[in-house]
N, C-alpha and C. Protein backbone atom coordinates (compact mmCIF):
# COMPACT_ATOMS: atom_id res chain seq x y z
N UNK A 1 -2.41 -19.39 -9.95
CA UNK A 1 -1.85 -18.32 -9.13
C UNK A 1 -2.48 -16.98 -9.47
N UNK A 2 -2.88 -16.90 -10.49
CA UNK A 2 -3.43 -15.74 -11.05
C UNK A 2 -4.58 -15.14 -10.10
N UNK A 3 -5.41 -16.30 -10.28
CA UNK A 3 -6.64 -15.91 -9.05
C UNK A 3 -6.26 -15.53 -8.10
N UNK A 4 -5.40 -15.71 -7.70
CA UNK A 4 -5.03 -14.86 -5.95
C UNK A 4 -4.99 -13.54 -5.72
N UNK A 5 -4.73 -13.23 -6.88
CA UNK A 5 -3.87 -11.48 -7.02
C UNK A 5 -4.89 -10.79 -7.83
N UNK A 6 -5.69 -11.39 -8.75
CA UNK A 6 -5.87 -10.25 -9.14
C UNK A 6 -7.48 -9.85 -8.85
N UNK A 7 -8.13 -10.34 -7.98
CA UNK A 7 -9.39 -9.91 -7.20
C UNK A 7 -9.11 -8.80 -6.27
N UNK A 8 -8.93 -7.44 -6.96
CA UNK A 8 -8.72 -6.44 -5.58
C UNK A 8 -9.38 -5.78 -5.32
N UNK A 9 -9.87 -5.84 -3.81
CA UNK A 9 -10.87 -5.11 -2.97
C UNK A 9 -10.37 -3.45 -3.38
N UNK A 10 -12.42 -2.87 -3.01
CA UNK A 10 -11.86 -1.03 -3.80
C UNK A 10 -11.30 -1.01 -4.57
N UNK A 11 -11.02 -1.20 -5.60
CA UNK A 11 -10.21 -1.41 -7.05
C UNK A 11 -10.33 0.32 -7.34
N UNK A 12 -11.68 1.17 -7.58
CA UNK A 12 -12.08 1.88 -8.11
C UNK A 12 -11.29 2.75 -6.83
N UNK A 13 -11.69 2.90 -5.68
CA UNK A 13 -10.98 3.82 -4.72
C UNK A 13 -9.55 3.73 -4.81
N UNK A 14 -8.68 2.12 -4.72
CA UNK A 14 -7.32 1.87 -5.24
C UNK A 14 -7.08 2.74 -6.02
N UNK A 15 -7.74 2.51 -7.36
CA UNK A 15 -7.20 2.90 -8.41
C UNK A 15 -7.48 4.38 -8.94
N UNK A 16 -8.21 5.01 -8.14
CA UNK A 16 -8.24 6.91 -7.71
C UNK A 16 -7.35 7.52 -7.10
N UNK A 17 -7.07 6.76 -6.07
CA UNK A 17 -5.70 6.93 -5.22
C UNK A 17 -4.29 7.31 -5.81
N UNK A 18 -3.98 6.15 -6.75
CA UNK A 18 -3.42 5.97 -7.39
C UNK A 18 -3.06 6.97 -8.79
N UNK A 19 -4.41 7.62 -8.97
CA UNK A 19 -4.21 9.12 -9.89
C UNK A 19 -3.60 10.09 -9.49
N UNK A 20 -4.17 10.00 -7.87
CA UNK A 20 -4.10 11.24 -7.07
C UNK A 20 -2.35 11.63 -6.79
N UNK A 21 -2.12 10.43 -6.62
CA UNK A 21 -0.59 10.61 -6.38
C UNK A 21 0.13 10.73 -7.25
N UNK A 22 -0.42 10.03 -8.07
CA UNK A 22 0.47 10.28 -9.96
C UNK A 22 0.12 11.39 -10.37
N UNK A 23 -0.64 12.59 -9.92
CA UNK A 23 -0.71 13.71 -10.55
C UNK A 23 -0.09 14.75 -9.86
N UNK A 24 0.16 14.13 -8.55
CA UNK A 24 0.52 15.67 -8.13
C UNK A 24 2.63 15.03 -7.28
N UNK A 25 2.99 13.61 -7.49
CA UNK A 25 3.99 13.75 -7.31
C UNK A 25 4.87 13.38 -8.77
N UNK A 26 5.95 14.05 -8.78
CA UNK A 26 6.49 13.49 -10.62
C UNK A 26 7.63 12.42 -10.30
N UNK A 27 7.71 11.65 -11.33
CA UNK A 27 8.72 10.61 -11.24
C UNK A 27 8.40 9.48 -10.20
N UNK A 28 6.66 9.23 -10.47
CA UNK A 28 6.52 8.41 -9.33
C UNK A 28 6.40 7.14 -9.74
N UNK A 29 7.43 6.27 -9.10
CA UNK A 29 7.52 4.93 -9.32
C UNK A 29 6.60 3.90 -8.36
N UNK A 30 6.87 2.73 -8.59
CA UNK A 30 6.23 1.72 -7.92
C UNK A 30 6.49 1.85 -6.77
N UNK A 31 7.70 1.70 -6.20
CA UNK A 31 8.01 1.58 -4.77
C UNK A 31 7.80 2.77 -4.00
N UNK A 32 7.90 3.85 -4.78
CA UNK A 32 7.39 4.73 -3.66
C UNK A 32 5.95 5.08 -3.70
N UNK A 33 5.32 4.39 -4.70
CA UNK A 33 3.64 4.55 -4.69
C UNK A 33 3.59 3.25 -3.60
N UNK A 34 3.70 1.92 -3.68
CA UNK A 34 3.08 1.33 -2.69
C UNK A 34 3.98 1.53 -0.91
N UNK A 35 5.02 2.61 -1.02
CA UNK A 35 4.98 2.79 0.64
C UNK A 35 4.34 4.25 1.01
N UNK A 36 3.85 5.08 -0.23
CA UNK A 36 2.56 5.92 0.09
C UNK A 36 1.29 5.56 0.93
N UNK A 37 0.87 4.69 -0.06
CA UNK A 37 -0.24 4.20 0.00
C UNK A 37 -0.24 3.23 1.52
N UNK A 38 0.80 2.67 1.84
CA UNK A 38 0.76 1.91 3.37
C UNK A 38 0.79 2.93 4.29
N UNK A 39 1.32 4.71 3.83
CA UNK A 39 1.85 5.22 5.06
C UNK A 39 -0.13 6.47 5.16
N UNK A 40 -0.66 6.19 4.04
CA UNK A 40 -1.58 6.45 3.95
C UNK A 40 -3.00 5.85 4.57
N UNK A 41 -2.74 4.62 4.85
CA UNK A 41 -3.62 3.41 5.40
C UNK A 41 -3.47 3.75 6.69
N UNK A 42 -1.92 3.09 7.29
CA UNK A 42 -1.15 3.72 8.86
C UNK A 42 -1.67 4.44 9.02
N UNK A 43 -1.48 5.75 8.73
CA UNK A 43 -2.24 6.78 9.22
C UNK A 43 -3.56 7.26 9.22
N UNK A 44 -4.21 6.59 8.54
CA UNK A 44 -5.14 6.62 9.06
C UNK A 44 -6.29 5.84 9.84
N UNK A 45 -5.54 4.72 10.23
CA UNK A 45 -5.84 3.37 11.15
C UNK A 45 -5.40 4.51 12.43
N UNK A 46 -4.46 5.25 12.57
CA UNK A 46 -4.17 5.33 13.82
C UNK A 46 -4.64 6.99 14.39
N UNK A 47 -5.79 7.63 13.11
CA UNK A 47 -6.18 8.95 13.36
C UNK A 47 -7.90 8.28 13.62
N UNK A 48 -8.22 7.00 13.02
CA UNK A 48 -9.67 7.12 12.91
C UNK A 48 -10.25 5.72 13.43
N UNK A 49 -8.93 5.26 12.97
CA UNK A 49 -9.43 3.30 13.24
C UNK A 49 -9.80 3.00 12.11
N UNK A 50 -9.61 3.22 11.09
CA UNK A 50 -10.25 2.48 9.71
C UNK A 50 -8.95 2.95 8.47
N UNK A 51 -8.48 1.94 7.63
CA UNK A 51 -7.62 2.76 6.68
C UNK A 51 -8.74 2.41 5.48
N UNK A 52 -7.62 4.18 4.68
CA UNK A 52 -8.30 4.03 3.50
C UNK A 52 -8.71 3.35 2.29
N UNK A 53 -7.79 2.50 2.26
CA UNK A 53 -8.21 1.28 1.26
C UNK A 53 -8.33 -0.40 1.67
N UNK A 54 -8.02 -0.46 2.79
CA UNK A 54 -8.21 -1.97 3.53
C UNK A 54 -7.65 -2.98 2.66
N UNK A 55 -6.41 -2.22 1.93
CA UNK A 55 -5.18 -3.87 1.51
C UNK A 55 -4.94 -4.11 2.42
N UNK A 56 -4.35 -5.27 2.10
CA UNK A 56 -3.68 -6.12 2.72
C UNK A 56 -2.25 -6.04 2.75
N UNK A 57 -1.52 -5.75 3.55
CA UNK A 57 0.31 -5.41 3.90
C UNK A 57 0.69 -6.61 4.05
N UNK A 58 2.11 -7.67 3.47
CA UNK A 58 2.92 -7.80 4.19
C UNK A 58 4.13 -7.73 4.47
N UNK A 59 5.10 -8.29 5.32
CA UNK A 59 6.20 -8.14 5.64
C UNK A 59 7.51 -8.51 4.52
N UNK A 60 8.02 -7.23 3.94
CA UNK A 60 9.11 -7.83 2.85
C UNK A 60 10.43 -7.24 3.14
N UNK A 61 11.25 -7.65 2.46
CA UNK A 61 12.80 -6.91 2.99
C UNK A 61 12.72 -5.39 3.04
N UNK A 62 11.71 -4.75 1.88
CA UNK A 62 12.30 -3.21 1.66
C UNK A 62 10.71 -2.42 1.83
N UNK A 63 10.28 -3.43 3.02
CA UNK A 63 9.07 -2.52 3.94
C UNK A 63 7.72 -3.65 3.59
N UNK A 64 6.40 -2.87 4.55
CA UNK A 64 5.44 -3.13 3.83
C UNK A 64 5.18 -3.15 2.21
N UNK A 65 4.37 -3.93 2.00
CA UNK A 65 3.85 -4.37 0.38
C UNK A 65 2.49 -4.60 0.64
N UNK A 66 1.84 -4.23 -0.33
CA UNK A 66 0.01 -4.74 -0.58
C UNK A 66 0.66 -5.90 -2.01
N UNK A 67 0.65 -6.89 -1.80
CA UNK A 67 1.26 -8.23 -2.33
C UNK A 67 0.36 -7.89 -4.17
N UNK A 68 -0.63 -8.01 -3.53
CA UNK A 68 -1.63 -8.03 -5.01
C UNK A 68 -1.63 -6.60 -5.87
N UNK A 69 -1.07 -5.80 -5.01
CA UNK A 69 -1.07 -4.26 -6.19
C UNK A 69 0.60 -4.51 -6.85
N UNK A 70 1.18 -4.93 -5.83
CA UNK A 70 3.09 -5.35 -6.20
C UNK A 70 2.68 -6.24 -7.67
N UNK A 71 2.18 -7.69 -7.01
CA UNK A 71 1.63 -8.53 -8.43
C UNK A 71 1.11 -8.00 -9.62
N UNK A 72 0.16 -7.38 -9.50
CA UNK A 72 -0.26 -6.95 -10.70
C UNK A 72 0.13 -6.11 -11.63
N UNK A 73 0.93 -5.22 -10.98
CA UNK A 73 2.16 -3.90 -11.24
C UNK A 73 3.09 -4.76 -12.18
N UNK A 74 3.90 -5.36 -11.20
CA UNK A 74 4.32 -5.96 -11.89
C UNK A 74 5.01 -7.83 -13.01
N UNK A 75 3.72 -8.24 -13.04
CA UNK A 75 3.53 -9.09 -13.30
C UNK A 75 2.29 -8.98 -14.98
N UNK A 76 1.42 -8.08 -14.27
CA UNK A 76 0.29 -8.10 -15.10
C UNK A 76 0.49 -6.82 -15.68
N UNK A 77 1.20 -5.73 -15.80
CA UNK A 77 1.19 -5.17 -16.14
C UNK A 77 -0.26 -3.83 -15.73
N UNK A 78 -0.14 -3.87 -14.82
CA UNK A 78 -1.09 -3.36 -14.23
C UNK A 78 -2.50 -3.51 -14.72
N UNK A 79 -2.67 -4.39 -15.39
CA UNK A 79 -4.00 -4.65 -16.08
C UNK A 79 -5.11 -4.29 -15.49
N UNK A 80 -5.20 -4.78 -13.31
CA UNK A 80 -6.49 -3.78 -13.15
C UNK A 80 -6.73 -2.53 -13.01
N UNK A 81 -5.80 -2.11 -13.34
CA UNK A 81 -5.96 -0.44 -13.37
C UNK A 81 -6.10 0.43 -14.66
N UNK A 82 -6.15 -0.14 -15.62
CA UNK A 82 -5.87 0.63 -17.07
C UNK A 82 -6.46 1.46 -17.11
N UNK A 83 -7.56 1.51 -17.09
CA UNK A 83 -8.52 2.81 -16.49
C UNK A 83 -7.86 4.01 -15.99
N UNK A 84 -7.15 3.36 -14.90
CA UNK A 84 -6.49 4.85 -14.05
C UNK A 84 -4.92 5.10 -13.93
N UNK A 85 -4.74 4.66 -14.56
CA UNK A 85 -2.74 4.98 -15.10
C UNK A 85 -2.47 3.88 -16.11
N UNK A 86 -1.02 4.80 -16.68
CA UNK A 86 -0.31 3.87 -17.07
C UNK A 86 1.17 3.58 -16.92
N UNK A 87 1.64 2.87 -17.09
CA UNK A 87 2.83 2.20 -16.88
C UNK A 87 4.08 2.61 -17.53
N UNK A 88 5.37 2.89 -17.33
CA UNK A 88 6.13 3.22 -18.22
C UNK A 88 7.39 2.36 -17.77
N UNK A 89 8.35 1.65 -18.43
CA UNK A 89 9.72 1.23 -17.96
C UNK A 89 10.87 2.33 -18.39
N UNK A 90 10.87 2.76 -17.35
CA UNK A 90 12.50 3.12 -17.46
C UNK A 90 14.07 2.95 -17.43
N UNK A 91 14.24 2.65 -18.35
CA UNK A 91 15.80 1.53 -18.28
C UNK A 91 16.76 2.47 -17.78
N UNK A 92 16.94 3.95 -17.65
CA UNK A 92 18.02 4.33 -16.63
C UNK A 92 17.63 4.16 -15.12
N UNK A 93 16.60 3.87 -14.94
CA UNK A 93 15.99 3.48 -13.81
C UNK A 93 16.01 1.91 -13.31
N UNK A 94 16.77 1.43 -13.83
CA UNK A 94 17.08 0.02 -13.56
C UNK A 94 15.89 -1.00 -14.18
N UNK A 95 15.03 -0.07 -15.13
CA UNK A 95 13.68 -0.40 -15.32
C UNK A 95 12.79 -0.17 -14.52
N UNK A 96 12.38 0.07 -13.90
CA UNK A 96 11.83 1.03 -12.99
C UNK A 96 10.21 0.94 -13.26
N UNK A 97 9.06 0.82 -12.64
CA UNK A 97 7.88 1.02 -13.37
C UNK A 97 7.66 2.63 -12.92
N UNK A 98 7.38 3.70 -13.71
CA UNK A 98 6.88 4.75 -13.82
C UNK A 98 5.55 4.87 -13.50
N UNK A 99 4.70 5.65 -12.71
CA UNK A 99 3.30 5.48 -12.62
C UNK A 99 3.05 7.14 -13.07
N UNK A 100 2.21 6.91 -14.45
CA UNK A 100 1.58 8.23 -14.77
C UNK A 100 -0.30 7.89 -14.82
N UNK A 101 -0.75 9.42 -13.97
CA UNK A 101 -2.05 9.29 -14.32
C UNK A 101 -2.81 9.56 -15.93
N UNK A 102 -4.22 8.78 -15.83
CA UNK A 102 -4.20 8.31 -16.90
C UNK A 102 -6.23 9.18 -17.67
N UNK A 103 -6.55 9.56 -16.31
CA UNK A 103 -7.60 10.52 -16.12
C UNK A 103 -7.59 11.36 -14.97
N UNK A 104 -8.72 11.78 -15.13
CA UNK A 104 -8.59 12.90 -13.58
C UNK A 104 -8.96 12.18 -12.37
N UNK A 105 -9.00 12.86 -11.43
CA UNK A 105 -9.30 12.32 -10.26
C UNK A 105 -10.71 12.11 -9.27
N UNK A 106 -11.41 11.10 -9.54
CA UNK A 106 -12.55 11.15 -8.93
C UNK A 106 -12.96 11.10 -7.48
N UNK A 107 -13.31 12.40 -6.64
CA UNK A 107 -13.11 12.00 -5.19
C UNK A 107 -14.63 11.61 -4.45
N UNK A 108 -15.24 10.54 -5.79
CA UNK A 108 -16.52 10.63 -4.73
C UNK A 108 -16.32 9.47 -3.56
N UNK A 109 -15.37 8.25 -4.34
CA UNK A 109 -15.17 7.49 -2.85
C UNK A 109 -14.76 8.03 -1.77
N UNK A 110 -14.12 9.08 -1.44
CA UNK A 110 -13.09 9.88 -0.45
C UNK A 110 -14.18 10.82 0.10
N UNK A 111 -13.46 10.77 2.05
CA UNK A 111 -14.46 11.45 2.80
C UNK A 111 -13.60 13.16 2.60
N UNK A 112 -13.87 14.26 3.08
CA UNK A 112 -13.13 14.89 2.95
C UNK A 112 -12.05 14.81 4.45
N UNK A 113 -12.52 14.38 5.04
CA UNK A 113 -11.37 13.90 6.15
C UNK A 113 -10.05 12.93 5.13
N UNK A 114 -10.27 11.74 4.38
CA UNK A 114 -9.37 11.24 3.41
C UNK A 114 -8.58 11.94 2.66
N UNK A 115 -9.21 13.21 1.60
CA UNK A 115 -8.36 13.74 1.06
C UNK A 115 -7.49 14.47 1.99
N UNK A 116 -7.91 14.82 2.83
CA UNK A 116 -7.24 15.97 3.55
C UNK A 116 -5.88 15.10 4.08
N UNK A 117 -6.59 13.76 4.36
CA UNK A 117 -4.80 12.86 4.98
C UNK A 117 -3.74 13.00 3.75
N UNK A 118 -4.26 12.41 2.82
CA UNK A 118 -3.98 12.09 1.17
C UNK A 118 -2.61 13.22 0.78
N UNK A 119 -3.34 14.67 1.47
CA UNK A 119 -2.74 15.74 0.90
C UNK A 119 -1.22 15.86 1.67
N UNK A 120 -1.76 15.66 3.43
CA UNK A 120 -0.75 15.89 4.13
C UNK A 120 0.27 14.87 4.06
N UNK A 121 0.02 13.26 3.57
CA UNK A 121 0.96 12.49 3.31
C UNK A 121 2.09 13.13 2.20
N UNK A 122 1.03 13.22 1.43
CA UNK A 122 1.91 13.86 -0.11
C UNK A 122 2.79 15.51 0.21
N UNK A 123 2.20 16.21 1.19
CA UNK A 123 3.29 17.25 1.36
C UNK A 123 4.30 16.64 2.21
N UNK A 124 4.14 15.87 3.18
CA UNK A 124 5.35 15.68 3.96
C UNK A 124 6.01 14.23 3.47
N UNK A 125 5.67 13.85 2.67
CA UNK A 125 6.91 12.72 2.33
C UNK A 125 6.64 12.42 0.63
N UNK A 126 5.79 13.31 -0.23
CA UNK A 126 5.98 13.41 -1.36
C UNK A 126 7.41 13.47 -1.37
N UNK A 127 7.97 14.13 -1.17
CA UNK A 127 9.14 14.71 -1.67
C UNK A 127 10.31 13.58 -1.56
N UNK A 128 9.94 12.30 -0.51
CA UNK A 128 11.16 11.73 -0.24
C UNK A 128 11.38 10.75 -1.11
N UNK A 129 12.31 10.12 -1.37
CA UNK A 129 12.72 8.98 -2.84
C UNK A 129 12.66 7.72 -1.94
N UNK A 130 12.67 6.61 -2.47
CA UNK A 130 11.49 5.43 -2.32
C UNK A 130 13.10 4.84 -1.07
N UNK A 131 13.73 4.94 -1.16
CA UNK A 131 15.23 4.75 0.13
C UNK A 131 15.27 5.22 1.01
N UNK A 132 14.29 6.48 1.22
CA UNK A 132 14.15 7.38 2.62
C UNK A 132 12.48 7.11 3.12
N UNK A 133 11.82 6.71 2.08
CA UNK A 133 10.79 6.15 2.75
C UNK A 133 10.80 4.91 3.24
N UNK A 134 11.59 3.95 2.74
CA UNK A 134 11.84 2.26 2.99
C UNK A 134 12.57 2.50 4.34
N UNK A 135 13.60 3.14 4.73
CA UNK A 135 14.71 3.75 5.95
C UNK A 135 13.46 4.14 6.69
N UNK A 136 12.30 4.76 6.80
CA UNK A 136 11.44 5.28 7.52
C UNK A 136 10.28 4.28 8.15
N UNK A 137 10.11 3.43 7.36
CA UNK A 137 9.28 2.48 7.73
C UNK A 137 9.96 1.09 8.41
N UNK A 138 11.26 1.46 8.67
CA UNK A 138 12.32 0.20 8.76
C UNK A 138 12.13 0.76 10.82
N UNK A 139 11.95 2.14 10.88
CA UNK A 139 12.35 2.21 12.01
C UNK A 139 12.06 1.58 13.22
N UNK A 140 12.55 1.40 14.51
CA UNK A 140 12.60 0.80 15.14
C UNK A 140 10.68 1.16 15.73
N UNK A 141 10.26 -0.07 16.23
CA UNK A 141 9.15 -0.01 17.06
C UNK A 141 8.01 0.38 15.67
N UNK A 142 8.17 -0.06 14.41
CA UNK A 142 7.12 0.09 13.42
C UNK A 142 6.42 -0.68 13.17
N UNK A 143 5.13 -1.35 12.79
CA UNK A 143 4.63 -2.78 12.30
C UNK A 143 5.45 -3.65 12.15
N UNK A 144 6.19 -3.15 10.96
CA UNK A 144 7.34 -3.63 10.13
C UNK A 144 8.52 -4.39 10.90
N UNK A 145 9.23 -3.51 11.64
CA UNK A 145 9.87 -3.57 12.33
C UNK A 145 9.48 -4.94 13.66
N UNK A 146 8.15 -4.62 13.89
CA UNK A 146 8.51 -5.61 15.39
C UNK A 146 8.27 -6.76 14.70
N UNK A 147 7.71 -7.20 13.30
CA UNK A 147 7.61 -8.39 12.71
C UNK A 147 8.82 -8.97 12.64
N UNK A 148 9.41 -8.30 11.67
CA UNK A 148 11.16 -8.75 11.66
C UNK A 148 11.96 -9.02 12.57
N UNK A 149 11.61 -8.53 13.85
CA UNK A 149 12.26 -8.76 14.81
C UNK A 149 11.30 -10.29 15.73
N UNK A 150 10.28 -10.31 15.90
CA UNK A 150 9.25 -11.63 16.18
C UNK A 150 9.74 -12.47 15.28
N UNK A 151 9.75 -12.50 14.22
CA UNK A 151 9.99 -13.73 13.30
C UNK A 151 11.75 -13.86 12.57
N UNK A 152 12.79 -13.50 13.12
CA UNK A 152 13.75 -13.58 12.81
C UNK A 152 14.32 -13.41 11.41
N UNK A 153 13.52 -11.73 10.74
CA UNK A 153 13.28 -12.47 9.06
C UNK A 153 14.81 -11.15 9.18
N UNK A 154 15.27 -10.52 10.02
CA UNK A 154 16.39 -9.48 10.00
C UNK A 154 17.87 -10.08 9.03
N UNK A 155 17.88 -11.58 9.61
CA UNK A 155 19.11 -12.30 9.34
C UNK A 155 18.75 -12.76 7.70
N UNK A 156 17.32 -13.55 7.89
CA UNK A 156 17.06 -14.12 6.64
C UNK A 156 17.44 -12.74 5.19
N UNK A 157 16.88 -11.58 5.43
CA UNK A 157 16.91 -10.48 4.30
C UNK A 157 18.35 -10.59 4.37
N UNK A 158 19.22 -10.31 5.18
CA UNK A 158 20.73 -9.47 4.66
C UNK A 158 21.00 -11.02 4.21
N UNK A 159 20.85 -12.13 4.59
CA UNK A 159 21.70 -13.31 4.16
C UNK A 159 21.32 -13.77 2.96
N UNK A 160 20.67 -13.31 2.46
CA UNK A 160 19.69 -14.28 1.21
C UNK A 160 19.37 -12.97 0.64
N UNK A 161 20.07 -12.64 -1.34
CA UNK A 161 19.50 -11.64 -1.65
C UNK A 161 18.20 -11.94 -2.52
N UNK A 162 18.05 -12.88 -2.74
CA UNK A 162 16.47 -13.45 -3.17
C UNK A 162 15.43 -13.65 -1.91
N UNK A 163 16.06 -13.86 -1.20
CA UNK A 163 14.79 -13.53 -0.04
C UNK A 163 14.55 -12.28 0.26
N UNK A 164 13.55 -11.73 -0.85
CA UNK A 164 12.94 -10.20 -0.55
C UNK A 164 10.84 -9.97 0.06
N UNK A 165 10.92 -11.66 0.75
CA UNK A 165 9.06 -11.65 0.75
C UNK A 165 9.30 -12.55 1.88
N UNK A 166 7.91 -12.31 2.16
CA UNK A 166 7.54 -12.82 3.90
C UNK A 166 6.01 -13.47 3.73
N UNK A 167 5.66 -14.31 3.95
CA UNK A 167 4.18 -14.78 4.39
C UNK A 167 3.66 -14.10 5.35
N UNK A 168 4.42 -13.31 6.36
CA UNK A 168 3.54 -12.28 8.03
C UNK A 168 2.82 -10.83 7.15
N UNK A 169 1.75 -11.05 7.54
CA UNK A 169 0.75 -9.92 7.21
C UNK A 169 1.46 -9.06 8.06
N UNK A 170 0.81 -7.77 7.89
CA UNK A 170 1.19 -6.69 8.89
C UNK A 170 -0.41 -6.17 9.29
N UNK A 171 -0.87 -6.46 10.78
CA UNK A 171 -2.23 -6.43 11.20
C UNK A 171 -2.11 -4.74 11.40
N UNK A 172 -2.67 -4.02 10.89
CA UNK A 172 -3.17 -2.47 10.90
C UNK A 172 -4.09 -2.19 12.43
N UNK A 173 -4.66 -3.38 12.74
CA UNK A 173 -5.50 -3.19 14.09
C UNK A 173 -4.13 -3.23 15.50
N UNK A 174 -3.03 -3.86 15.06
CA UNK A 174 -2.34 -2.92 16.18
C UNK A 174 -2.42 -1.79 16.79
N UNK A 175 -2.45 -0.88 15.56
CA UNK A 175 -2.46 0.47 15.85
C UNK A 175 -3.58 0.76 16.63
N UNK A 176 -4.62 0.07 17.00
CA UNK A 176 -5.85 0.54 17.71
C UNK A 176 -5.67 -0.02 19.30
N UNK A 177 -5.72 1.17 19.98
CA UNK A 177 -5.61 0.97 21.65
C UNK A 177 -7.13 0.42 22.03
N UNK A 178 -7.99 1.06 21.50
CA UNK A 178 -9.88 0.89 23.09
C UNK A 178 -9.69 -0.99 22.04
N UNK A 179 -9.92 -1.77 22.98
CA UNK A 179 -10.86 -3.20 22.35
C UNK A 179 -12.17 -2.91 21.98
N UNK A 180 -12.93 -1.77 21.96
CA UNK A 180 -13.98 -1.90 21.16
C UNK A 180 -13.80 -1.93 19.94
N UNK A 181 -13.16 -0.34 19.70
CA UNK A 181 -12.71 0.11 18.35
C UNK A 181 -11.94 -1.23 17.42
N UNK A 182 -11.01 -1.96 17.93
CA UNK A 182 -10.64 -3.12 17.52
C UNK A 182 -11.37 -4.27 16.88
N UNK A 183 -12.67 -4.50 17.66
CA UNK A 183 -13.58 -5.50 17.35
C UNK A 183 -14.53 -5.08 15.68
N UNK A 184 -14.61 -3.39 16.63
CA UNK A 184 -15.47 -2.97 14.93
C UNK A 184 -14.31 -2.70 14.13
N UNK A 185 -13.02 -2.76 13.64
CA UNK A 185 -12.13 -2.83 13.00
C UNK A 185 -12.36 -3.99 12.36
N UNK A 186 -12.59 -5.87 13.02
CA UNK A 186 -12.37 -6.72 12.34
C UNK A 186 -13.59 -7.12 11.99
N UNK A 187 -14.97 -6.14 12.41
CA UNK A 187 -16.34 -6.02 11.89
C UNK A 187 -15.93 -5.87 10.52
N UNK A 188 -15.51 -4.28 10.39
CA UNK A 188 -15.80 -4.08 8.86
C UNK A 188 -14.88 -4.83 7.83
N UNK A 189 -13.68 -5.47 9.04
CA UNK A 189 -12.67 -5.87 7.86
C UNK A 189 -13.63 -7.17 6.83
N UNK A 190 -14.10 -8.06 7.54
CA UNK A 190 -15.10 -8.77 7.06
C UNK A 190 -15.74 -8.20 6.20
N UNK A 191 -16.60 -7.17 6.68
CA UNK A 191 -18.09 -7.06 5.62
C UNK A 191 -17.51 -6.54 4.13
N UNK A 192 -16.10 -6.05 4.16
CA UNK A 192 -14.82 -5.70 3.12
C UNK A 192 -14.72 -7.39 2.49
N UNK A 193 -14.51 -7.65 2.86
CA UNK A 193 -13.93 -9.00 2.23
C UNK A 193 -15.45 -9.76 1.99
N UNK A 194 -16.53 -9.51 2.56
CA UNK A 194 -17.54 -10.45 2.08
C UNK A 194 -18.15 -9.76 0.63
N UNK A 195 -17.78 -8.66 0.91
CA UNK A 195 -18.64 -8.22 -0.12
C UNK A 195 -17.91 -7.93 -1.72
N UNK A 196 -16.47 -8.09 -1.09
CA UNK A 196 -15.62 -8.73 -2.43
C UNK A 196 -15.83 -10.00 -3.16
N UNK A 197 -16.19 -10.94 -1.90
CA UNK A 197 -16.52 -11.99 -2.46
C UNK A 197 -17.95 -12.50 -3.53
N UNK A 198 -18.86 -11.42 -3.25
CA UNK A 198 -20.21 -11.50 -3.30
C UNK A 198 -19.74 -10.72 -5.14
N UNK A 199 -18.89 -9.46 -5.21
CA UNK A 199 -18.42 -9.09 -6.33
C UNK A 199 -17.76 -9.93 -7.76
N UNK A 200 -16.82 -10.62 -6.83
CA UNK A 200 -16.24 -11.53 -7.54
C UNK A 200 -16.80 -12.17 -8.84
C-alpha cells in the first residue's frame, strides 16, 4: 500500500506551497491546508485551465482530499516533505497535525500569475477555520457537491461515521467550458503523470 501514496507528482512545488501557507497563515492545520490547496487548484483550473499542482482530489465526507498528501500527513508522518515543514500534534486540538514551515520559500516553480492566486486565496479565506471552509466547498452546485449527489454518497456520510472516503475522483476539467482547452487539459495531465513515472 505504501507504493501508492507515496510517489507524489511536483513534490518540490507541493512542498513550497506548503511553506507558503505555513508562513503566512498561523495555526495551520491539516485540514485546512489540504482545502487551501484544492481551493487553490479550483481556482485556478477555472482562471487559466491548468491547476497549480495537478493532485489528484477525491470525494470524502468533509470535502475534497489529495488522498496521497492526507496519507502521508498522516500516516507517514509527512516524510515527503521534511525538507519543507514540520509536523506538530496537538492534543488540545483533538491531536490535530500542526503544519509549521520549515525553510523559506522558493518561488522559482511559481509563475507570477500563481503567486498572485496563492496570495488572494490566503487573503480571502486564510482567515476561515477548516468548518467554514469544509461548509464552503459542501455548497450546492460544487465538484464536490454534484458527486455526492450522482453517487448517493449524501446518505452513506451521515449514516456511517466511519465512512469518511470515496473512490470518485473529483475531475478539475469540469471546470473547463471551450473542448479544446479540455483536450489540452488531459494533454498535459498525461505528460504530468508520464513524467512522474519516468522519475519514479
Amino acid at each position: 500500500m505504501r507504493g501508492n501514496y507515496t510517489s507524489i507528482l511536483n513534490k518540490d512545488k507541493v512542498g513550497n506551497l506548503f511553506v507558503y501557507l505555513a508562513s503566512r497563515i498561523d495555526n495551520l492545520f491539516l485540514t485546512k491546508l489540504l482545502k487551501l490547496t484544492y481551493i487553490i487548484d479550483e481556482l485556478s483550473v477555472k482562471e487559466t485551465n491548468s491547476p497549480v499542482t495537478w493532485l489528484n482530489y477525491k470525494v470524502w465526507k468533509n470535502g475534497p482530499v489529495a488522498p496521497k498528501i492526507h496519507h502521508n500527513f498522516t500516516y507517514e508522518n509527512a516524510t515527503e516533505f521534511t525538507e519543507f515543514i514540520d509536523l506538530e500534534i496537538v492534543p488540545q486540538a483533538n491531536n490535530g497535525l500542526k503544519i509549521k514551515a520549515k525553510k523559506e520559500f522558493d518561488d522559482s516553480e511559481f509563475t507570477d500569475y500563481e503567486i498572485e492566486l496563492i496570495n488572494r486565496v490566503v487573503s480571502k479565506y486564510g482567515s476561515l477555520n477548516s468548518s467554514q471552509l469544509i461548509q464552503l466547498l459542501h455548497e450546492e452546485n460544487t465538484l464536490w457537491h454534484k458527486i455526492v449527489e450522482q453517487r448517493g454518497l449524501a446518505k452513506i456520510f451521515e449514516s456511517n461515521e466511519d465512512a469518511n472516503t470515496s473512490p470518485y475522483e473529483i475531475d478539475l476539467k469540469e471546470l473547463i467550458k471551450e473542448p479544446y482547452m479540455r483536450e489540452m487539459f488531459d494533454e498535459m495531465n498525461e505528460n504530468m503523470r508520464f513524467k512522474q513515472c519516468l522519475e519514479a
